[in-house]
N, C-alpha and C. Protein backbone atom coordinates (compact mmCIF):
# COMPACT_ATOMS: atom_id res chain seq x y z
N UNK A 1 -13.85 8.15 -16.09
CA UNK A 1 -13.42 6.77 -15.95
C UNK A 1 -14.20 6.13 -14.80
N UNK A 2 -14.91 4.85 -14.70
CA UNK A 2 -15.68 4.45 -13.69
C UNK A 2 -14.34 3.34 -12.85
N UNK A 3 -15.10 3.71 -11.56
CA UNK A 3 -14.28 2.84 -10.76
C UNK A 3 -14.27 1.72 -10.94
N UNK A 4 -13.11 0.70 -11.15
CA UNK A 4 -13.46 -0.62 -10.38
C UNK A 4 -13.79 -0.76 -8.94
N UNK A 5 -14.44 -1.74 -8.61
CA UNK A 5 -14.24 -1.80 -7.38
C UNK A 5 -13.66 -2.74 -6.47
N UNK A 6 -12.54 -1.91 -6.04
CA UNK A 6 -11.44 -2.07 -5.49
C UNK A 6 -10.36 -1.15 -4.68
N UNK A 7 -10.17 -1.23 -3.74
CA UNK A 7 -9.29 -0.27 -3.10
C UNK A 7 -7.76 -0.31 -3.17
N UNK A 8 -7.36 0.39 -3.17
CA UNK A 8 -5.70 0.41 -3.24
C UNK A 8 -5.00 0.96 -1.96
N UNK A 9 -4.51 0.49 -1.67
CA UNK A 9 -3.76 1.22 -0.05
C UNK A 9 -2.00 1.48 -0.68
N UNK A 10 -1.94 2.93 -0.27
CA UNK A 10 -0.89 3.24 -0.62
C UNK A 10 0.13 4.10 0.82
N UNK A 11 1.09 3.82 0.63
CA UNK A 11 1.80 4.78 1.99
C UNK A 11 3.34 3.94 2.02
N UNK A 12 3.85 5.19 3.23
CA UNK A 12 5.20 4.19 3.50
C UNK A 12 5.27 2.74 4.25
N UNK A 13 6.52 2.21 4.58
CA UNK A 13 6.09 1.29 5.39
C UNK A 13 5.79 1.61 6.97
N UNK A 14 5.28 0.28 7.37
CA UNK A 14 4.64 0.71 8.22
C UNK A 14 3.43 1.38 9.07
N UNK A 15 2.62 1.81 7.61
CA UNK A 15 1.50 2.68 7.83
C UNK A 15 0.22 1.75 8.46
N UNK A 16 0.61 0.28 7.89
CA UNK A 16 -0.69 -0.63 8.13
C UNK A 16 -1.39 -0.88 6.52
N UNK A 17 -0.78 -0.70 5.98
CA UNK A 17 -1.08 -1.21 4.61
C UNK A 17 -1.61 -2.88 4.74
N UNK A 18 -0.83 -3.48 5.13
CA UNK A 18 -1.41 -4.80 5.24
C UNK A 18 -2.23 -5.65 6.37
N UNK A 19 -1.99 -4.52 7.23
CA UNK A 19 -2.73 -4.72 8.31
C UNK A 19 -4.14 -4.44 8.34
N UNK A 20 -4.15 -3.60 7.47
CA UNK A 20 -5.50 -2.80 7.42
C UNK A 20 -6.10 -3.25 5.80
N UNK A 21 -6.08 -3.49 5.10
CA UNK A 21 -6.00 -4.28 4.12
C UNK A 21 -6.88 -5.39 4.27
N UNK A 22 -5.79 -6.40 5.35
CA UNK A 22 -6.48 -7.54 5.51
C UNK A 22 -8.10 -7.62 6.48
N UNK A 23 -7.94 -6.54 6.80
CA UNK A 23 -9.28 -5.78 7.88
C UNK A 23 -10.41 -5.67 6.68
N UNK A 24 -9.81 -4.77 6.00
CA UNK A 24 -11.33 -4.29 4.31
C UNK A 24 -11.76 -5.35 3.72
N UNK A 25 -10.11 -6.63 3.57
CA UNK A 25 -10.80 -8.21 2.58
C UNK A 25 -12.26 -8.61 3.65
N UNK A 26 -11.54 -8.45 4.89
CA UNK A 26 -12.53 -9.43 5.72
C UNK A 26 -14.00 -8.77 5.65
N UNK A 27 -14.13 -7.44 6.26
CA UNK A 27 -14.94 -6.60 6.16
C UNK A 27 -15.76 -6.82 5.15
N UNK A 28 -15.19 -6.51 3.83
CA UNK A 28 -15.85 -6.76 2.22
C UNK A 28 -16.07 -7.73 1.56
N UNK A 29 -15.61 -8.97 2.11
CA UNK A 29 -15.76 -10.62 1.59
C UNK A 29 -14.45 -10.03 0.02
N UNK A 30 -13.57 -9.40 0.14
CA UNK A 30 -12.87 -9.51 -1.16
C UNK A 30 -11.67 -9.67 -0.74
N UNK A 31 -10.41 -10.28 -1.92
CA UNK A 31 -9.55 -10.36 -1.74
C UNK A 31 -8.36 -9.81 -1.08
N UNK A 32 -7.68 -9.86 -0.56
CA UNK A 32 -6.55 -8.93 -0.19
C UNK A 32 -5.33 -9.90 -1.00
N UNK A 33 -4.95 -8.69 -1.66
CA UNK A 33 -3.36 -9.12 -2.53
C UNK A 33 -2.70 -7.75 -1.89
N UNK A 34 -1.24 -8.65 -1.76
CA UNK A 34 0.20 -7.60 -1.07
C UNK A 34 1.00 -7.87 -2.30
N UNK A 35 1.44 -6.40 -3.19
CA UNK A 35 2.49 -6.96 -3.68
C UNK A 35 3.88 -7.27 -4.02
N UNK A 36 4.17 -7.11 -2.43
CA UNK A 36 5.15 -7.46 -2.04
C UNK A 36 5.39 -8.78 -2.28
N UNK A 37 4.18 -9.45 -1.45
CA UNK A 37 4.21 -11.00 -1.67
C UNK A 37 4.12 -11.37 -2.89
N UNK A 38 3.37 -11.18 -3.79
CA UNK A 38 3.30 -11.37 -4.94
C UNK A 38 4.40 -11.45 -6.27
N UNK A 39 5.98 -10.54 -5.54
CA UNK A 39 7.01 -9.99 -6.27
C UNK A 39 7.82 -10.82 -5.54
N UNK A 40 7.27 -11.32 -4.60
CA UNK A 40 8.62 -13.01 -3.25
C UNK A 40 8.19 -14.04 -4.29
N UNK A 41 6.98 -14.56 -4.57
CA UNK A 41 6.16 -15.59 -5.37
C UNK A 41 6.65 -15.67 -6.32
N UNK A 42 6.90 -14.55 -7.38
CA UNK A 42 7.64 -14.47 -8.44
C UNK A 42 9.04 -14.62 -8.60
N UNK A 43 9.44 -14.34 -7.90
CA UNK A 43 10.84 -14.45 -8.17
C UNK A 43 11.66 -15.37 -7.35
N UNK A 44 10.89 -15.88 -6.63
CA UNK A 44 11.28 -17.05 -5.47
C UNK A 44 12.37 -16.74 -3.73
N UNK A 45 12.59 -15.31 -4.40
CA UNK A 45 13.23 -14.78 -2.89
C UNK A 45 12.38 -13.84 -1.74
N UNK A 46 13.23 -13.45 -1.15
CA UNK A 46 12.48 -13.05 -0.04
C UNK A 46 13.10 -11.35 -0.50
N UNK A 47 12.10 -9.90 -0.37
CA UNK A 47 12.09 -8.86 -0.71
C UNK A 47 13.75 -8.17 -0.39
N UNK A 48 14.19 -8.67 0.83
CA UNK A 48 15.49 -8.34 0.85
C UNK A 48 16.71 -9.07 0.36
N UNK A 49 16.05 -9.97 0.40
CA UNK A 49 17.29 -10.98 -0.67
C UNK A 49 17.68 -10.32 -2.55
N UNK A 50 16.26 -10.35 -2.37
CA UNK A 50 15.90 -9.80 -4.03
C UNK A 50 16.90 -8.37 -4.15
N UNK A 51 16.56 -7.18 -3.23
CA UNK A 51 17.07 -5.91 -3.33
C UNK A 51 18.52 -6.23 -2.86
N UNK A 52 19.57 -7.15 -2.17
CA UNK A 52 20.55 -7.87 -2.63
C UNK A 52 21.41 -8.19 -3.29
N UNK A 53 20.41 -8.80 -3.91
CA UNK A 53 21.18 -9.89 -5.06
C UNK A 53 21.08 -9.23 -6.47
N UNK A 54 19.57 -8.17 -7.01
CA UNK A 54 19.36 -7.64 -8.01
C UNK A 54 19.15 -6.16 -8.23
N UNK A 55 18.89 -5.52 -6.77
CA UNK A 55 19.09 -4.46 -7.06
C UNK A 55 17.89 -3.73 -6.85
N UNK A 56 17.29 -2.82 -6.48
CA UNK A 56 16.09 -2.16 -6.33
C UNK A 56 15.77 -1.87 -7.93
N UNK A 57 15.84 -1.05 -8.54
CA UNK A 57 16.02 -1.66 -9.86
C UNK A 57 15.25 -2.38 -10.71
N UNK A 58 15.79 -3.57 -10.50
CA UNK A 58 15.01 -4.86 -11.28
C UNK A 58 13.64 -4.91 -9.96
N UNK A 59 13.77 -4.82 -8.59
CA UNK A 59 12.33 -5.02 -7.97
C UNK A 59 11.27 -3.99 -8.11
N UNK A 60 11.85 -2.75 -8.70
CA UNK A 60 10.73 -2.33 -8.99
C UNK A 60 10.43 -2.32 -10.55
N UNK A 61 10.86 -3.19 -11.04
CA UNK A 61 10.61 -3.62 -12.77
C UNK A 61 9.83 -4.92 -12.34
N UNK A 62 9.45 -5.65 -11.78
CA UNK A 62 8.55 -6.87 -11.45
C UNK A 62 7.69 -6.22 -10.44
N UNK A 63 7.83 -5.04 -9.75
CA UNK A 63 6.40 -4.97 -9.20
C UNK A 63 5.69 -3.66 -9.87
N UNK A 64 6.08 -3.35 -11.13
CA UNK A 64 5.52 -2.53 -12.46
C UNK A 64 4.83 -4.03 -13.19
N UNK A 65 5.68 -4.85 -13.62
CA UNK A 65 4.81 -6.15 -14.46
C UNK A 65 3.53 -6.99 -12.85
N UNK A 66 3.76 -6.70 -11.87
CA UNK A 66 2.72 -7.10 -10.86
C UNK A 66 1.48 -6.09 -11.11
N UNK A 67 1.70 -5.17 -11.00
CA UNK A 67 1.01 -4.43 -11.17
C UNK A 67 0.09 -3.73 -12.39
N UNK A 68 0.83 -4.29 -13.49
CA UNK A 68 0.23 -4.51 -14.77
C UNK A 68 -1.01 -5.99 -14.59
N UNK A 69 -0.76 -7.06 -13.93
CA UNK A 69 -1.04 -8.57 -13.92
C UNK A 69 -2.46 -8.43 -13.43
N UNK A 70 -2.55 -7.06 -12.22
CA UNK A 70 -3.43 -7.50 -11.02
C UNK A 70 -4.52 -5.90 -11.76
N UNK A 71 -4.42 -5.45 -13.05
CA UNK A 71 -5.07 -3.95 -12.86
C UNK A 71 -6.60 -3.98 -13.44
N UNK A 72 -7.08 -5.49 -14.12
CA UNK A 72 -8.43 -5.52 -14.57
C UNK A 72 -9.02 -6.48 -13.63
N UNK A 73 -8.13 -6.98 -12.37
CA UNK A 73 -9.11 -7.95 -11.14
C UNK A 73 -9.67 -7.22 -10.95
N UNK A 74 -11.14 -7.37 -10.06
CA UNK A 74 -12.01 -6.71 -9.50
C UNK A 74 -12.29 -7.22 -7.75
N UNK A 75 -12.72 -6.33 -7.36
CA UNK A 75 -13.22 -7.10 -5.51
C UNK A 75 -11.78 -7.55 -4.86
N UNK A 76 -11.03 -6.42 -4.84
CA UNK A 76 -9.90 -6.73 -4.39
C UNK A 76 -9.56 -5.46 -3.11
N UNK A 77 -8.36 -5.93 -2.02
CA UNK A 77 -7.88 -5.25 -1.43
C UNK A 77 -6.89 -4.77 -2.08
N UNK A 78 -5.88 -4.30 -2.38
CA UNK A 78 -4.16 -3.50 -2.87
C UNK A 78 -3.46 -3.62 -2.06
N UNK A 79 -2.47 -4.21 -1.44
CA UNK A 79 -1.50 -3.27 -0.23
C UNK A 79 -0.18 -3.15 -1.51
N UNK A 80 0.34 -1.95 -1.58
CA UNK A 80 1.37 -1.77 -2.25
C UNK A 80 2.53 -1.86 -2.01
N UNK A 81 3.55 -2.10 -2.49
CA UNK A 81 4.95 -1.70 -1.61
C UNK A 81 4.48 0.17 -1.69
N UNK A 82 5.74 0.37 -0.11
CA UNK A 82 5.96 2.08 -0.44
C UNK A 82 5.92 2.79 -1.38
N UNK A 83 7.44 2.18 -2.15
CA UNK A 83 7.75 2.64 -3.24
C UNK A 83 6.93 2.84 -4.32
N UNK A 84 5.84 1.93 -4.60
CA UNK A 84 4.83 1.69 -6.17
C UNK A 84 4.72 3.00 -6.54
N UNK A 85 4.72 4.22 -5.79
CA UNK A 85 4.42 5.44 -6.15
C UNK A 85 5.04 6.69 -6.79
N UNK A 86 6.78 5.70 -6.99
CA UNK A 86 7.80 6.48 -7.14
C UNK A 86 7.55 6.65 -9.07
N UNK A 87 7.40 5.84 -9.38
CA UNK A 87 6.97 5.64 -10.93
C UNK A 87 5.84 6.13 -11.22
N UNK A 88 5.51 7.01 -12.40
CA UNK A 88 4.46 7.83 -13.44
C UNK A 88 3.49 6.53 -13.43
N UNK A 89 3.91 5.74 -14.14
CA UNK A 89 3.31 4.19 -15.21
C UNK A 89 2.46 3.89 -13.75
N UNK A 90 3.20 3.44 -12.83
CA UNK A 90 2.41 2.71 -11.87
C UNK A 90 1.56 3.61 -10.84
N UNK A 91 2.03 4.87 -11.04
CA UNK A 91 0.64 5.81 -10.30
C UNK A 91 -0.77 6.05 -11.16
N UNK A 92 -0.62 5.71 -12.87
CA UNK A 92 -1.74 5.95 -13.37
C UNK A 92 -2.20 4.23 -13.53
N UNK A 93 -1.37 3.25 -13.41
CA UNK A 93 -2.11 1.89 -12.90
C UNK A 93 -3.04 1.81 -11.92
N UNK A 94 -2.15 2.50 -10.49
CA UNK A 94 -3.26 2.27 -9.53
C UNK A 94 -4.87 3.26 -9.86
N UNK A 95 -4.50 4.39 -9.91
CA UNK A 95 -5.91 4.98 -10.08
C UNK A 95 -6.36 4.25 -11.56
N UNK A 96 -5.87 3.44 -12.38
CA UNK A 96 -6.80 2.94 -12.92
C UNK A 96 -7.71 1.62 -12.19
N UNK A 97 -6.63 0.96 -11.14
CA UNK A 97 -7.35 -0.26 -11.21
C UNK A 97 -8.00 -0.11 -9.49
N UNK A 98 -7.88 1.38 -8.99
CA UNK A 98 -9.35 1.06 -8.15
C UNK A 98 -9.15 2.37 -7.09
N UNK A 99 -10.20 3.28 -6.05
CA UNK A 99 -9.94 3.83 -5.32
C UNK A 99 -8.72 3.87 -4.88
N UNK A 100 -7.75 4.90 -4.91
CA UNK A 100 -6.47 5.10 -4.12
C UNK A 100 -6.50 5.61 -2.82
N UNK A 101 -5.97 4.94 -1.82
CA UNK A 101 -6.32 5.18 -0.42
C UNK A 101 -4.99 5.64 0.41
N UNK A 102 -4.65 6.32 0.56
CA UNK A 102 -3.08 7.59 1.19
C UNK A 102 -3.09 7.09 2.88
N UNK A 103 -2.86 6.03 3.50
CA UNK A 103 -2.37 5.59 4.93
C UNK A 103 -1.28 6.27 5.81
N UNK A 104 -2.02 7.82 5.42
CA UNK A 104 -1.16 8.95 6.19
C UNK A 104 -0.89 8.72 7.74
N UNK A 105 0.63 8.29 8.14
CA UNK A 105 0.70 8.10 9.27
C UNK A 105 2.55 8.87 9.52
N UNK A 106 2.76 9.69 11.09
CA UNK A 106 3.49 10.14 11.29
C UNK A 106 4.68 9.09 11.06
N UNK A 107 6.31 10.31 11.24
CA UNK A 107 7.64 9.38 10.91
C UNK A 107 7.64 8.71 12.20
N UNK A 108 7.43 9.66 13.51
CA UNK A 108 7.47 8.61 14.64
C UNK A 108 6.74 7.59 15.01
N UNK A 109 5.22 7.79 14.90
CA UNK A 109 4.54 6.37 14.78
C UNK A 109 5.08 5.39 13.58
N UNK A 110 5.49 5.83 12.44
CA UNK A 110 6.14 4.59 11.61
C UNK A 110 7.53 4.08 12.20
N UNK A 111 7.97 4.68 12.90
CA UNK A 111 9.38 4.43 13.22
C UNK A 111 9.43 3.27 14.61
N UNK A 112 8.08 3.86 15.01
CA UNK A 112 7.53 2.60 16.53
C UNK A 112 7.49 1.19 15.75
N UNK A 113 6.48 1.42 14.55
CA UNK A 113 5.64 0.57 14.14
C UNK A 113 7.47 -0.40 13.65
N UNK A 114 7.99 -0.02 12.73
CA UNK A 114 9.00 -0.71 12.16
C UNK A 114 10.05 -1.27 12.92
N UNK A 115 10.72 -0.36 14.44
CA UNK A 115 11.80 -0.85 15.00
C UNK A 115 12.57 -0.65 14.09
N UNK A 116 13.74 -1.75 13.67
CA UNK A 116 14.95 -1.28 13.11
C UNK A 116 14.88 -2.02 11.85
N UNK A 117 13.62 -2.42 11.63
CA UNK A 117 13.65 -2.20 10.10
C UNK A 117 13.92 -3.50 9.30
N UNK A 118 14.23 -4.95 10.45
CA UNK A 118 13.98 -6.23 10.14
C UNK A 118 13.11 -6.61 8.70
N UNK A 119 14.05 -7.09 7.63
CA UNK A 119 13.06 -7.60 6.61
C UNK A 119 13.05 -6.32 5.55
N UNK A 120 13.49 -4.76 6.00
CA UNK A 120 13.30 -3.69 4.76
C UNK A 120 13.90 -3.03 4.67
N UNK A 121 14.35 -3.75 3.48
CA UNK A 121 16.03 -3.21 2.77
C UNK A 121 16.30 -1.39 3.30
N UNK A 122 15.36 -0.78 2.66
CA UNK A 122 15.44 0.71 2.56
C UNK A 122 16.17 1.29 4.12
N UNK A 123 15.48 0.39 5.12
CA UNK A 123 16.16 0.84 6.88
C UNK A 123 17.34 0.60 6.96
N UNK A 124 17.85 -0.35 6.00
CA UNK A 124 19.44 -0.77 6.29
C UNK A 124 20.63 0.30 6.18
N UNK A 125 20.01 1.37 5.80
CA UNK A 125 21.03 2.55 5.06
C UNK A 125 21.26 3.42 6.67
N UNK A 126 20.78 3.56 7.24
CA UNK A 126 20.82 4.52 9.00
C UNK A 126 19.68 4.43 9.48
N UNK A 127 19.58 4.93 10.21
CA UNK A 127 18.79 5.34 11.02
C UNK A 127 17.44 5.32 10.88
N UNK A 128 16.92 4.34 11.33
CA UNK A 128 14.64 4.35 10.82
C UNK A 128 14.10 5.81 10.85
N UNK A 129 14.47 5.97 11.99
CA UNK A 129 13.64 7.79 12.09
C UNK A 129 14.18 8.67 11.07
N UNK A 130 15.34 8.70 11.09
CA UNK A 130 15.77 9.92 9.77
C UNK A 130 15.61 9.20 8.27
N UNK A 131 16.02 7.74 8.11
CA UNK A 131 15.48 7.55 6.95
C UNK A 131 14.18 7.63 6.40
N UNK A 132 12.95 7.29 7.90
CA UNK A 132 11.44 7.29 6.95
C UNK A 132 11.01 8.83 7.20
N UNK A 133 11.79 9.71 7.80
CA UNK A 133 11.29 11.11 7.74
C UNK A 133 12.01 11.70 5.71
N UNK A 134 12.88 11.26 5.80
CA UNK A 134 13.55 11.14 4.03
C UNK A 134 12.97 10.99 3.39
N UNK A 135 12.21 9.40 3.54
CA UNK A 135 11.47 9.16 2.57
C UNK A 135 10.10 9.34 2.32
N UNK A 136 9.70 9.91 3.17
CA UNK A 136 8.02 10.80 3.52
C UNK A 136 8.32 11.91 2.82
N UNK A 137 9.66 12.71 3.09
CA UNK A 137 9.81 14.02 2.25
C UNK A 137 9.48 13.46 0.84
N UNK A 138 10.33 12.80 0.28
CA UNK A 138 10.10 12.55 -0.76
C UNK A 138 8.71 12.05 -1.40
N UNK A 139 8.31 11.35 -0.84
CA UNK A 139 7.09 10.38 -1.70
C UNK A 139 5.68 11.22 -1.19
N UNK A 140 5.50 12.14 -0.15
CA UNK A 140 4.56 12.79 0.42
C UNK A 140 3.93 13.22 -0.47
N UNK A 141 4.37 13.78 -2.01
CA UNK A 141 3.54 14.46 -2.94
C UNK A 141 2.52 13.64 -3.97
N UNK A 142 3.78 12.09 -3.89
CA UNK A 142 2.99 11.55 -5.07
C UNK A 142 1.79 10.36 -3.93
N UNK A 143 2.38 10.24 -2.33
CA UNK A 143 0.66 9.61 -1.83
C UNK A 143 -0.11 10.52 -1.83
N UNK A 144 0.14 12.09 -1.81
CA UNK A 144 -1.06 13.14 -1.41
C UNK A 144 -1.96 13.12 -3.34
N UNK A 145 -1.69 11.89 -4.02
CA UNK A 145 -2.10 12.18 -5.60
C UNK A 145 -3.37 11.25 -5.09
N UNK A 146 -3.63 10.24 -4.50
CA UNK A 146 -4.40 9.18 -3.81
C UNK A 146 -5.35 9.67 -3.96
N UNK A 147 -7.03 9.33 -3.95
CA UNK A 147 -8.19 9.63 -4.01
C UNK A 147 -8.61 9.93 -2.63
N UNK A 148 -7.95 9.24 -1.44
CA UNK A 148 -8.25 9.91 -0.04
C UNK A 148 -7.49 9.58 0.38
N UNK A 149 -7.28 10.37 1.87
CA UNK A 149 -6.16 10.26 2.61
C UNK A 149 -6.96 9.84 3.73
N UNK A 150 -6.26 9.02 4.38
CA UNK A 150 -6.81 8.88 6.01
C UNK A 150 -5.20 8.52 6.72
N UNK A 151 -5.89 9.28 7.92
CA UNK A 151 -4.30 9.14 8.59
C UNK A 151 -4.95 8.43 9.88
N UNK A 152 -3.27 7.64 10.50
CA UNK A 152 -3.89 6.32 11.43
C UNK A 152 -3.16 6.31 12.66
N UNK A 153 -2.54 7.45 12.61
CA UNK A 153 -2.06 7.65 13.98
C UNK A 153 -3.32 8.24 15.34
N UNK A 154 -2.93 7.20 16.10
CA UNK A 154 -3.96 7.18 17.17
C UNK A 154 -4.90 6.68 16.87
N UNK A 155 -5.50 5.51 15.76
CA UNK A 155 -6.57 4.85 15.41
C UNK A 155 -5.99 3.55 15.38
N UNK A 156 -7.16 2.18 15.87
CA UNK A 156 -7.01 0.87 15.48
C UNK A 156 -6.88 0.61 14.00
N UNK A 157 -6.66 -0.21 13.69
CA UNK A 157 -6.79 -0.65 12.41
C UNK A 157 -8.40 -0.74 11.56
N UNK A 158 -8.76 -1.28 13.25
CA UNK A 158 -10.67 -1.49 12.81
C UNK A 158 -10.93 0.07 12.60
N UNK A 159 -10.87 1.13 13.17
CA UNK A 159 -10.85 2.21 12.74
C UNK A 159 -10.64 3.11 11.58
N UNK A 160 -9.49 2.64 10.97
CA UNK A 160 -8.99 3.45 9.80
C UNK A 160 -10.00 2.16 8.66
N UNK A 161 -9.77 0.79 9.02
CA UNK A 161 -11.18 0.46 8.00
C UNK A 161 -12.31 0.83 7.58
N UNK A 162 -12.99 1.12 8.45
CA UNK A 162 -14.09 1.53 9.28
C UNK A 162 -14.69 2.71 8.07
N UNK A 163 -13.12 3.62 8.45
CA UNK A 163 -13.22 4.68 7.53
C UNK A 163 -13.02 5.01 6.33
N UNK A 164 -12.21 4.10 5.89
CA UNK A 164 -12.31 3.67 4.48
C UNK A 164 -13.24 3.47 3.86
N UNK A 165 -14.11 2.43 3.85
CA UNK A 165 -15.37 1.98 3.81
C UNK A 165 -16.23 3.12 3.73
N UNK A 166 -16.56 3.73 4.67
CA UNK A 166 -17.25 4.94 4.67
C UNK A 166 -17.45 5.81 3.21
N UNK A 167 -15.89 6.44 3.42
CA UNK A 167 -15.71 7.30 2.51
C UNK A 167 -15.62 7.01 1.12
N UNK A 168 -15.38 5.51 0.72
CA UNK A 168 -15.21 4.84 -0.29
C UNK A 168 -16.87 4.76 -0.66
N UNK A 169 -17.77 4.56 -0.11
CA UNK A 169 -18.92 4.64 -0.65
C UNK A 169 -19.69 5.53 -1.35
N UNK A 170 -18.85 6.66 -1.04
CA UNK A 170 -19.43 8.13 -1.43
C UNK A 170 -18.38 8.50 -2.70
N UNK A 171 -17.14 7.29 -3.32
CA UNK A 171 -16.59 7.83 -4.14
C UNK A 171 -16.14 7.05 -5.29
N UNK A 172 -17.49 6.05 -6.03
CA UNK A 172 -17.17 5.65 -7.01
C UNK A 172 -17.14 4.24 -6.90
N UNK A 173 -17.09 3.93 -5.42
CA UNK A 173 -16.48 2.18 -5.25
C UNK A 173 -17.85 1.98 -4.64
N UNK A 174 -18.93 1.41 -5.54
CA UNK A 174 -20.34 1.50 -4.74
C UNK A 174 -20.63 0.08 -4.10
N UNK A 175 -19.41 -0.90 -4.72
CA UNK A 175 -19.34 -2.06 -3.76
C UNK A 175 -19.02 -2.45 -2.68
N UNK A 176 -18.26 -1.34 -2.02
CA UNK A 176 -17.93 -1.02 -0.54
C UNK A 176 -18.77 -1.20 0.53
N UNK A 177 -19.52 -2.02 0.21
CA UNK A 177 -20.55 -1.75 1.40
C UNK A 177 -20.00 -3.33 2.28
N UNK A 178 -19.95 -3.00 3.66
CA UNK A 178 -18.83 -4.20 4.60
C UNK A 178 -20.51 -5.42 4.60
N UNK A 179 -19.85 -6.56 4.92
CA UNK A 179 -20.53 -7.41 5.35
C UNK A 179 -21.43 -7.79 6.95
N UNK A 180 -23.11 -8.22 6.69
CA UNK A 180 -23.28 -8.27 7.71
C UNK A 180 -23.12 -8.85 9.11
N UNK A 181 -22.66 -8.56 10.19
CA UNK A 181 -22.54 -9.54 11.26
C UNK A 181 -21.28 -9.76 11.49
């Protein structure tokens, strides 16, 4: 199967998915889509209102049809929700629609990064540290499915780009090459 070219950033929250994301659009002159935002746009609420009012559930049944919407764009960034990875359908979406990139970062650096979890539903249940150490148990197998892993603890953001880029050149995404200046 040939790559598109396009990267996908996958991980829990907090990893810098969108932080770093918006680092590769700039870097690469290509888009950065979140589709998180993309699943607020749609449905007109805000991600915790949505998980709320409808249920995790139905949000991850609109960010399966997001993710169907966005899988033949090309010259794109990905930031995913966490979750996108919990579903079969949407793990063979992403490796169809571009390099999968694993934003391996510790529970305690995610747990700095998040605080108490303002804005994501999933923290509302206890405790940030024991919940994203939970949910790393869990989902750890299906980000370790990703085409690379880079982990970002103790790196800038310009850093873990940096390295993306890199390694993305050597694997299919031959449009990776960053912009000059």
């Amino acid at each position: 199967m040939e790559r598109r070219p396009n990267l996908v950033l996958v991980g829990l929250m907090g990893c810098g998915k969108t932080t770093v994301g918006r680092l590769l659009a700039h870097l690469l002159t290509w888009e950065l889509i979140d589709t998180d935002r993309m699943i607020e746009e749609r449905t007109g609420v805000s991600i915790p209102q949505l998980f709320q009012e409808k249920g995790e559930a139905y949000f991850r049944r609109v960010e399966k049809e997001v993710l169907l919407d966005l899988k033949d764009k090309e010259r794109m960034v990905l930031a995913t929700g966490g979750g996108a990875v919990l579903d079969g359908t949407n793990r063979r979406l992403l490796k169809e629609t571009g390099l999968v990139v694993y934003l391996k970062t510790s529970p305690a650096v995610l747990a700095a990064r998040v605080g108490h979890g303002e804005g994501r539903p999933l923290l509302k249940t206890g405790d940030p540290g024991v919940v994203l150490t939970a949910l790393l148990e869990e989902r750890e197998g299906f980000y370790r499915e990703a085409d690379l892993v880079v982990t970002t603890d103790g790196r800038t953001p310009r850093q873990v780009a940096e390295e993306i880029i890199r390694l993305a050149q050597g694997r299919g995404v031959g449009e990776a090459v960053p912009r000059r200046g």
